[in-house]
Every structure is written in C-alpha cells, then in structure tokens.
C-alpha atoms as a PDB file:
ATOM      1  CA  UNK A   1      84.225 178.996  10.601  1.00  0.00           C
ATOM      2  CA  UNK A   2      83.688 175.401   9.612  1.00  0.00           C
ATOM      3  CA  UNK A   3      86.132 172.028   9.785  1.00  0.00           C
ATOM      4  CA  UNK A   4      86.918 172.697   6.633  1.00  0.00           C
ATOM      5  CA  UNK A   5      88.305 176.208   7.816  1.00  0.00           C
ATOM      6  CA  UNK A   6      86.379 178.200   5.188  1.00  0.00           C
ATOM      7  CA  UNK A   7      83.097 179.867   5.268  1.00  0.00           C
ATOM      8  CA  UNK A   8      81.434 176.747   3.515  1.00  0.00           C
ATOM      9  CA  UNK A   9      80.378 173.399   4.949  1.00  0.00           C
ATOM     10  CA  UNK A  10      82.000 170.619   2.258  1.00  0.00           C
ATOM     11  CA  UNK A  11      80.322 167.697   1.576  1.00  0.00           C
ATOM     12  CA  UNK A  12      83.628 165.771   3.577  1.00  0.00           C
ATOM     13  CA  UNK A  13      82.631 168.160   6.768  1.00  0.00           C
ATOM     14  CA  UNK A  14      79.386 166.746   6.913  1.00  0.00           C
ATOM     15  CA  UNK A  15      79.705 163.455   6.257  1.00  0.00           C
ATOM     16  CA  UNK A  16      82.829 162.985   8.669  1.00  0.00           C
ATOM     17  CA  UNK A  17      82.137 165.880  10.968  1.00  0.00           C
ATOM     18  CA  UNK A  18      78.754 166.538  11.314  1.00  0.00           C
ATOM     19  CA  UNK A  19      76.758 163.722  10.778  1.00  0.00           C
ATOM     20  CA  UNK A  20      78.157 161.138  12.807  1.00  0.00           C
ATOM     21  CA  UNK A  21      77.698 163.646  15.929  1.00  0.00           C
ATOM     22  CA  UNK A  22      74.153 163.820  15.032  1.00  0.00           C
ATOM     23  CA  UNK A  23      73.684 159.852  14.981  1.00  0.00           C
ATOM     24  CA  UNK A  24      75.025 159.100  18.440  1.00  0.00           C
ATOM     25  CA  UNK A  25      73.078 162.474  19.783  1.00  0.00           C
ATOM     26  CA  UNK A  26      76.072 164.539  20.285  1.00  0.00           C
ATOM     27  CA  UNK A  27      75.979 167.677  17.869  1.00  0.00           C
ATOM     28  CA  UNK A  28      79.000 170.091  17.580  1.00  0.00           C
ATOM     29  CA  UNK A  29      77.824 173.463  19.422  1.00  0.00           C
ATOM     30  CA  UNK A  30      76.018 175.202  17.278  1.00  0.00           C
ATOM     31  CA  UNK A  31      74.908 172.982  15.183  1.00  0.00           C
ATOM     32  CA  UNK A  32      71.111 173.797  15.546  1.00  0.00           C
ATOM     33  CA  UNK A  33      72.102 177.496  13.764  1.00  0.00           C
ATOM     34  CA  UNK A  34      72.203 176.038  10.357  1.00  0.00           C
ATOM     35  CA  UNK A  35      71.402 172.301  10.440  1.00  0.00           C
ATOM     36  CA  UNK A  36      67.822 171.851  11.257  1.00  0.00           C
ATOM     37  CA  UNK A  37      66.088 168.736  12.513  1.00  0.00           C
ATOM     38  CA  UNK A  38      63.178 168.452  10.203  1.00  0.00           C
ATOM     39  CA  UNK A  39      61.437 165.806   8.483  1.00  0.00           C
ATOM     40  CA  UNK A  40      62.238 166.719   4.957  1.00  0.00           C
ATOM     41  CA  UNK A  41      60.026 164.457   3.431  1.00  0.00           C
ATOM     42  CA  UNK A  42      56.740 165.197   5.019  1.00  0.00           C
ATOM     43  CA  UNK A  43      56.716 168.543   3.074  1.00  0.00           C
ATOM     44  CA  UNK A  44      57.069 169.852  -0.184  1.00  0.00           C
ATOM     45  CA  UNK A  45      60.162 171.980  -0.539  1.00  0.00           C
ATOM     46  CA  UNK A  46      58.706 175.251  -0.740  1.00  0.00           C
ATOM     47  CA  UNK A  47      56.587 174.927   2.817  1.00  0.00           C
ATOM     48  CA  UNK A  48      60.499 174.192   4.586  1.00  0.00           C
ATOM     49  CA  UNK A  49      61.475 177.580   2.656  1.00  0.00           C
ATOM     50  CA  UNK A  50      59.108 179.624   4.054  1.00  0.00           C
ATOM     51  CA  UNK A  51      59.824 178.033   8.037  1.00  0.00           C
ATOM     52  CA  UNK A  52      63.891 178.556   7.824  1.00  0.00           C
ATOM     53  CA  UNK A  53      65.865 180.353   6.266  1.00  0.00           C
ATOM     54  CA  UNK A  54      69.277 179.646   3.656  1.00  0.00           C
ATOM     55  CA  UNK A  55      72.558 179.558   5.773  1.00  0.00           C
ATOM     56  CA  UNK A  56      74.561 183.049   5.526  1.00  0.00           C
ATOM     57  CA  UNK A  57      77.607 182.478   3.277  1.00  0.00           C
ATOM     58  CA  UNK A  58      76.988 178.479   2.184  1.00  0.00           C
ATOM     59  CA  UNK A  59      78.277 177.846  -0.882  1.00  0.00           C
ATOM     60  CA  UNK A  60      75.033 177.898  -3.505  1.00  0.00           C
ATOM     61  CA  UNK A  61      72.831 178.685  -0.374  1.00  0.00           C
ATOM     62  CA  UNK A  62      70.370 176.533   0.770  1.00  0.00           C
ATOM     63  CA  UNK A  63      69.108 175.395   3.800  1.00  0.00           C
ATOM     64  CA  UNK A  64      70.503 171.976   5.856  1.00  0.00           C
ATOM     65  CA  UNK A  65      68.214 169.367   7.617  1.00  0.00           C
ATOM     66  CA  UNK A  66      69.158 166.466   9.725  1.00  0.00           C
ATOM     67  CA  UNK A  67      66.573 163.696   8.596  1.00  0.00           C
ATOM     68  CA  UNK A  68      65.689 160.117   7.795  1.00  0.00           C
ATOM     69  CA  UNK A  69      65.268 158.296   4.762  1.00  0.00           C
ATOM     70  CA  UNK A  70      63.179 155.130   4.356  1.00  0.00           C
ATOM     71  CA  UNK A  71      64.015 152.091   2.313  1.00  0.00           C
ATOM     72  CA  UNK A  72      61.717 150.400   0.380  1.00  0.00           C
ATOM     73  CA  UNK A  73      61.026 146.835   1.952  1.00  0.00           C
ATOM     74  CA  UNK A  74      63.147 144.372   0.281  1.00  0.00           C
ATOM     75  CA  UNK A  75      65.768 146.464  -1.171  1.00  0.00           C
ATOM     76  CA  UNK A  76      69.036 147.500   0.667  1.00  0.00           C
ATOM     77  CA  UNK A  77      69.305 150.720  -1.663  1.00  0.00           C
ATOM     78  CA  UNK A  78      65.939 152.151  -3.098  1.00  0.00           C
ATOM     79  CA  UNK A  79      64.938 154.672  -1.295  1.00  0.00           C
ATOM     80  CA  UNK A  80      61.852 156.552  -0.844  1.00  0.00           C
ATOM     81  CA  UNK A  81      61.424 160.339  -2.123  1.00  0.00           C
ATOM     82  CA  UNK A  82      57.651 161.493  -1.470  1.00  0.00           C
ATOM     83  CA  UNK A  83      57.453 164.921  -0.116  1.00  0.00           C
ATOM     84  CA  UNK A  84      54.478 165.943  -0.279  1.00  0.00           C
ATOM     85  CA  UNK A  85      52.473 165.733  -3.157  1.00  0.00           C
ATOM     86  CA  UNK A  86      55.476 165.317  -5.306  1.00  0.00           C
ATOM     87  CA  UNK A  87      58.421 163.338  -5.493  1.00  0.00           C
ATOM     88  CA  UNK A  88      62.290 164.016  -5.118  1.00  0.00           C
ATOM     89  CA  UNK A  89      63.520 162.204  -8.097  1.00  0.00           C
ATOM     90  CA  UNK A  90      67.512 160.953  -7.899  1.00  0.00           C
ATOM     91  CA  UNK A  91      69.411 162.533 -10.621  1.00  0.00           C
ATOM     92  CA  UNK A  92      73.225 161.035  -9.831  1.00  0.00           C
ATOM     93  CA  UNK A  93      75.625 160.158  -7.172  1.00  0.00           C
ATOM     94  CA  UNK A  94      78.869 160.669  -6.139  1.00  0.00           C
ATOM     95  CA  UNK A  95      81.322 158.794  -3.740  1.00  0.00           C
ATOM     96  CA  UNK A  96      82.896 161.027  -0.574  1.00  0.00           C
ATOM     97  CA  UNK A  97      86.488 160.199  -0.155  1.00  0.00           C
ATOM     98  CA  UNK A  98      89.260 161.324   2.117  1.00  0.00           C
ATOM     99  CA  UNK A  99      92.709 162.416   1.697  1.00  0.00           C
ATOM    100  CA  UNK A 100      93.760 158.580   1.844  1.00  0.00           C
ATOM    101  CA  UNK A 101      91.064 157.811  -0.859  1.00  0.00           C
ATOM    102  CA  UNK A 102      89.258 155.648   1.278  1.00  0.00           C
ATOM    103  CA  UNK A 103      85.271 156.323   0.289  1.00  0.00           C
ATOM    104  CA  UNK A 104      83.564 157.827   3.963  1.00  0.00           C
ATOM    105  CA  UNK A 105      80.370 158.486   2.134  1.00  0.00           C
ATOM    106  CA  UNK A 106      78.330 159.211  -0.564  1.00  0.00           C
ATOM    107  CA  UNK A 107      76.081 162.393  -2.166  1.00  0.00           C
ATOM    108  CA  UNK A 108      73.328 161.855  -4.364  1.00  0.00           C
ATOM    109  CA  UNK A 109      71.481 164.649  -6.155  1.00  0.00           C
ATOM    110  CA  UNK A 110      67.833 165.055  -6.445  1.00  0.00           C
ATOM    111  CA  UNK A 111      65.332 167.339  -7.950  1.00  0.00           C
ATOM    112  CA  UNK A 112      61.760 167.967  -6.905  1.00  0.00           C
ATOM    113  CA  UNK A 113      59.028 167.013  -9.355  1.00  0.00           C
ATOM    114  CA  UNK A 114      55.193 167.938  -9.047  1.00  0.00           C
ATOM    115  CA  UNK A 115      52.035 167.292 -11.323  1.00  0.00           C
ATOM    116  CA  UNK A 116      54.561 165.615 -14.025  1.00  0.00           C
ATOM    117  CA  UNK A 117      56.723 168.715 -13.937  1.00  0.00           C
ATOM    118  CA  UNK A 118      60.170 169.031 -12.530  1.00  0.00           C
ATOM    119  CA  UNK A 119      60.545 172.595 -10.478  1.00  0.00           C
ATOM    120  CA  UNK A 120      63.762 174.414  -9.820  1.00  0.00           C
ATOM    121  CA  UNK A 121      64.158 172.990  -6.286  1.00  0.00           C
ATOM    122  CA  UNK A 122      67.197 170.289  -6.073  1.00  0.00           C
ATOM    123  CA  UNK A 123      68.243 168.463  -2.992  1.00  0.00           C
ATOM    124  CA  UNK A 124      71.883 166.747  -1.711  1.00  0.00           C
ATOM    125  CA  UNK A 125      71.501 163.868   0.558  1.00  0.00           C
ATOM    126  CA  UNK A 126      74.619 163.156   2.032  1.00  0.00           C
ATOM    127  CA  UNK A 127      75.639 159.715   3.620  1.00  0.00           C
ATOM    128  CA  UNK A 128      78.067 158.147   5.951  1.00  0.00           C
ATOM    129  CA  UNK A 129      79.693 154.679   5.722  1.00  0.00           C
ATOM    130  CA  UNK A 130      79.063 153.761   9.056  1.00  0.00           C
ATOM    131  CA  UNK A 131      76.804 150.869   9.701  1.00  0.00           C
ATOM    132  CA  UNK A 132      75.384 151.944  13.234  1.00  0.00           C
ATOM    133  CA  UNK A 133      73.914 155.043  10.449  1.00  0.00           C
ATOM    134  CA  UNK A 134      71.169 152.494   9.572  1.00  0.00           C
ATOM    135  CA  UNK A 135      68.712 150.976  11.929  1.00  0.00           C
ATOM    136  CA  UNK A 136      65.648 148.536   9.967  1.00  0.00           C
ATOM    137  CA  UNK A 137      64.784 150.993   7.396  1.00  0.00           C
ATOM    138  CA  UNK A 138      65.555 154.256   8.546  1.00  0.00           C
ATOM    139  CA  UNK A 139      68.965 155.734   7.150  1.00  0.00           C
ATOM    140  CA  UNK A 140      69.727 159.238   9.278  1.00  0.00           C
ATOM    141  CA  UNK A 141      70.958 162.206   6.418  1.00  0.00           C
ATOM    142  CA  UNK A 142      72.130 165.508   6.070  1.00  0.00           C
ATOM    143  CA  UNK A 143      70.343 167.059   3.455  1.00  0.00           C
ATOM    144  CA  UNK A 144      71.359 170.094   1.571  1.00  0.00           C
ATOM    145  CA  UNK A 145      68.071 172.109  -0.454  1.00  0.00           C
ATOM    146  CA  UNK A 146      68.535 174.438  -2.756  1.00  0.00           C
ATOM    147  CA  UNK A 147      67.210 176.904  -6.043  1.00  0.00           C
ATOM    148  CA  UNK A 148      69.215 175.669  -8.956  1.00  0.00           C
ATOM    149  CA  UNK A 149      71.797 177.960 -10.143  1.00  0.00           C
ATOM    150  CA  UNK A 150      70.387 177.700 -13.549  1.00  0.00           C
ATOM    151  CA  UNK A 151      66.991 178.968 -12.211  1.00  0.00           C
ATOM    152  CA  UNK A 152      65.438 181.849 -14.620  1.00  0.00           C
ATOM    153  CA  UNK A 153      65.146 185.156 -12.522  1.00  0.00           C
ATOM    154  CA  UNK A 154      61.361 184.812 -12.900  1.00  0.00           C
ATOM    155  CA  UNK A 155      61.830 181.260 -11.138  1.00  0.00           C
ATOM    156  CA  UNK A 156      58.815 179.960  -8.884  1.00  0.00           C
ATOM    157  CA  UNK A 157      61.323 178.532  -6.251  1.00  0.00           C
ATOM    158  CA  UNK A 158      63.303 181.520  -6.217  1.00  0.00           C
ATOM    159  CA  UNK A 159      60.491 183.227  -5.672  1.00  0.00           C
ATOM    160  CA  UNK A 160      59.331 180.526  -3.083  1.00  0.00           C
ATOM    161  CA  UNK A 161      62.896 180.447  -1.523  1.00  0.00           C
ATOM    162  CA  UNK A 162      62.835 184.181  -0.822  1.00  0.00           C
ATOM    163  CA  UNK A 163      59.411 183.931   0.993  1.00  0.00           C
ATOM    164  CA  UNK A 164      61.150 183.558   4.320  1.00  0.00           C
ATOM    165  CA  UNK A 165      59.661 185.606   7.157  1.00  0.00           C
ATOM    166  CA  UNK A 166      62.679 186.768  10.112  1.00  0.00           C
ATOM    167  CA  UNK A 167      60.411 185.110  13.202  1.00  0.00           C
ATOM    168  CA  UNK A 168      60.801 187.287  16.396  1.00  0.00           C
ATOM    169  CA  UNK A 169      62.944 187.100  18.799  1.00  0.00           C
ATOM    170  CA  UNK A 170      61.928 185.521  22.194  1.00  0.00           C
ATOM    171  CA  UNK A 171      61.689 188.707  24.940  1.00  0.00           C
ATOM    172  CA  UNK A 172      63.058 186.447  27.617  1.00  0.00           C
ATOM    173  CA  UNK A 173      66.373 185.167  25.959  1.00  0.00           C
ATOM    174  CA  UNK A 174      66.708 187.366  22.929  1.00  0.00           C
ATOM    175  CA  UNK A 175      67.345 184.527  20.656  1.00  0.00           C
ATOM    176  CA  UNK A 176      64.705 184.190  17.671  1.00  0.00           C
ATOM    177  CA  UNK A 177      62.648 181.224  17.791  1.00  0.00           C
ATOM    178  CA  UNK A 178      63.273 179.735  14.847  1.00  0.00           C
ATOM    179  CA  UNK A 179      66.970 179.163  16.864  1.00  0.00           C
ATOM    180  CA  UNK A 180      65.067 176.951  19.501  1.00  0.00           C
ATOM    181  CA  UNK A 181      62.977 175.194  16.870  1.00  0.00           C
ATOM    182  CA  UNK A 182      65.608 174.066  15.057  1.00  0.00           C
ATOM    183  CA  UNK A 183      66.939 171.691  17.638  1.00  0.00           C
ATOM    184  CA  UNK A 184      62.887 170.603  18.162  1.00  0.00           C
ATOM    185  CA  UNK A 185      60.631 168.033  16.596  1.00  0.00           C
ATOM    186  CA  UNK A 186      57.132 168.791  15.546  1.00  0.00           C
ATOM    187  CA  UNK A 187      55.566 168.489  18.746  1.00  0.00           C
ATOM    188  CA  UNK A 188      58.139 170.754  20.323  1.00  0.00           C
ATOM    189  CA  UNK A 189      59.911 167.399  21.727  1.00  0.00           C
ATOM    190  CA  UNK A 190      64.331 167.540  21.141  1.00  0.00           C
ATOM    191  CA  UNK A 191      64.553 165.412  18.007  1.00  0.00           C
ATOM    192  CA  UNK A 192      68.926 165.189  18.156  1.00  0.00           C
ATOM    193  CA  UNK A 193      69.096 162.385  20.108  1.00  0.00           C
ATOM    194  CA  UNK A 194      69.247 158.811  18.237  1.00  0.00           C
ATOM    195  CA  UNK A 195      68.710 155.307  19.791  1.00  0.00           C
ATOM    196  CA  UNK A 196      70.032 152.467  17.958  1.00  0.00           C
ATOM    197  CA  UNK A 197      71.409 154.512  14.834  1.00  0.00           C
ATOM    198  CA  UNK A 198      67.728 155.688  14.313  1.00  0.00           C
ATOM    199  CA  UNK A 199      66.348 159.319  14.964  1.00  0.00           C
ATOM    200  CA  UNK A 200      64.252 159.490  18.014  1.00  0.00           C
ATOM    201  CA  UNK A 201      62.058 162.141  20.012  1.00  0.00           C
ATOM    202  CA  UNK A 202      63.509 161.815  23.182  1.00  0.00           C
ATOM    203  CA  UNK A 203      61.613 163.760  25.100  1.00  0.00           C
ATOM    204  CA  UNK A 204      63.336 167.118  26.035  1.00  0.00           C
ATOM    205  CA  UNK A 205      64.738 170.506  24.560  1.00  0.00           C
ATOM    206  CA  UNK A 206      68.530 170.972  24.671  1.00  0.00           C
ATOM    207  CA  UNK A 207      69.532 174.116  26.493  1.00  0.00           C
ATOM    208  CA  UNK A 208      70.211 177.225  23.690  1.00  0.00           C
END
C-alpha cells in the first residue's frame, strides 16, 4: 500500500513522498522494490525493459527509476533527452499541486523517438519544487516508463516490454538479484545517497 493508500503510486506520492527521501539519501523502506536507481538516459528504453521488470498493480504499468537530468549550459529549463541512439522528445507538462493548491511539482511527458520515427515507448519525469533538488546541472527525477495504452497488439515495445527475464534468486538470502541491484549503481557501488542535491556513488550497498 502506497501514501496515497491505494495500490497506485500518484504523481503527488512521488513528488512529495518519494522523491525528496531519495535527494537527501533517505528512501522509504522498500523503496528499492519498485523504484530503481538507474541512469535512464544512458540506454534506450527497451535495454531497461529487458533488466527490470513493470511494478505489480501500477496504474498503466511501467517501470520507475530514480535518475538525473542534465541541463543544457546556459538555460535554466532545456533539458537534455539522449538515450541512446535516440531521443526522448517532450510532448507536454503539467503542474503537481496539493490540496491547498500550492504547485509542489511538475510532470512532463515524453516519447521515445529513433531513426526519425517515434516508437510506442513514453516516459513521465516527475519534479519537485525544492531548490536543494538541483545542484549545477544535474536535476534528480523520478521517472515513470511505459508502452502507450494506444499501442497496437502487434506493438514493438510491447513486445520489447514483455521481454523481461525473472533473474534468480540469490541461494544465500533468497531474495532475487535484481532486488539488490536495484538499490546499486553500475559498478555495483549504492547509488541512493546524494551530496549537495546531486546523485552520488557513495561507495557502499544498503543492507536488503
């Protein structure tokens, strides 16, 4: 069960919830189950498909990273989209307000593009108000990837997003070890703890 006490994580939840917990290096237990610390934009969406799998009972499915985005130099909001060898390209956003109204965030919407083609892949990128979130030019996210409802059957990235292979579990602990590599950068270093409102490796594996 979520903050939002249903069986879906709301773009409020992670905004307000969620990602601030990640900046400062202090995720809610748990966390690592379905919000993976993975550089989404080093890889095309299809490659992060086949390493973890959709969270169980997510509203449209999908699959949750806690990442960085890059600003271009000299602009405070373009942003950088390369994954890859293709490009998430912005579609729309949306202010995140609470109860009172007062905007805590913001969503924007993208969808993956290749070889002058757009795919079925689309991405949320959810942001917090807070200014210790940005540090030079890194911005920390939560982003949300998914198929596109409106996907044909015959889809390529459903097809793609269903590739996911269970990994085994570890003999010693019982857990499987995509559990442990969620919480893990790619050199097997703990990538949840942030210095100055900035990801950073820092240095060891938090206890499962």
């Amino acid at each position: 069960m979520y903050p939002s006490g249903c069986h879906v994580l709301v773009h409020q939840d992670l905004i307000t919830f969620y990602l601030p917990r990640l900046i400062v290096g202090k995720p809610p237990k748990d966390t690592e189950k379905f919000i993976r610390c993975v550089d989404v934009y080093r890889s095309e969406p299809w490659d992060l498909a086949g390493k973890f799998a959709p969270v169980p009972r997510c509203e449209k499915g999908g699959r949750f990273f806690f990442t960085s985005c890059k600003r271009h130099k000299g602009s405070s909001t373009k942003k950088e989209r390369t994954a890859g060898a293709g490009t998430w390209v912005r579609q729309n956003s949306k202010e995140v307000k609470n109860k009172a109204g007062v905007k805590v965030g913001e969503t924007q919407n993208f969808r993956f593009k290749k070889d002058g083609r757009y795919t079925d892949w689309l991405m949320e990128e959810h942001h917090c108000c807070r200014q210790q979130a940005v540090a030079g030019d890194e911005e920390p996210v939560i982003c949300r990837m998914y198929v596109s409802p409106r996907a044909p059957p015959d889809s390529a990235a459903r097809q793609e997003s269903a590739a996911f292979v269970q990994p085994p579990r570890d003999p010693a602990t019982g857990d499987r070890e995509e559990a442990r590599a969620a919480v893990r950068g790619e050199d097997g270093r703990c990538c949840l703890g942030m210095s100055g409102g900035a990801p950073e490796l820092c240095g060891g594996v938090h206890a499962m």
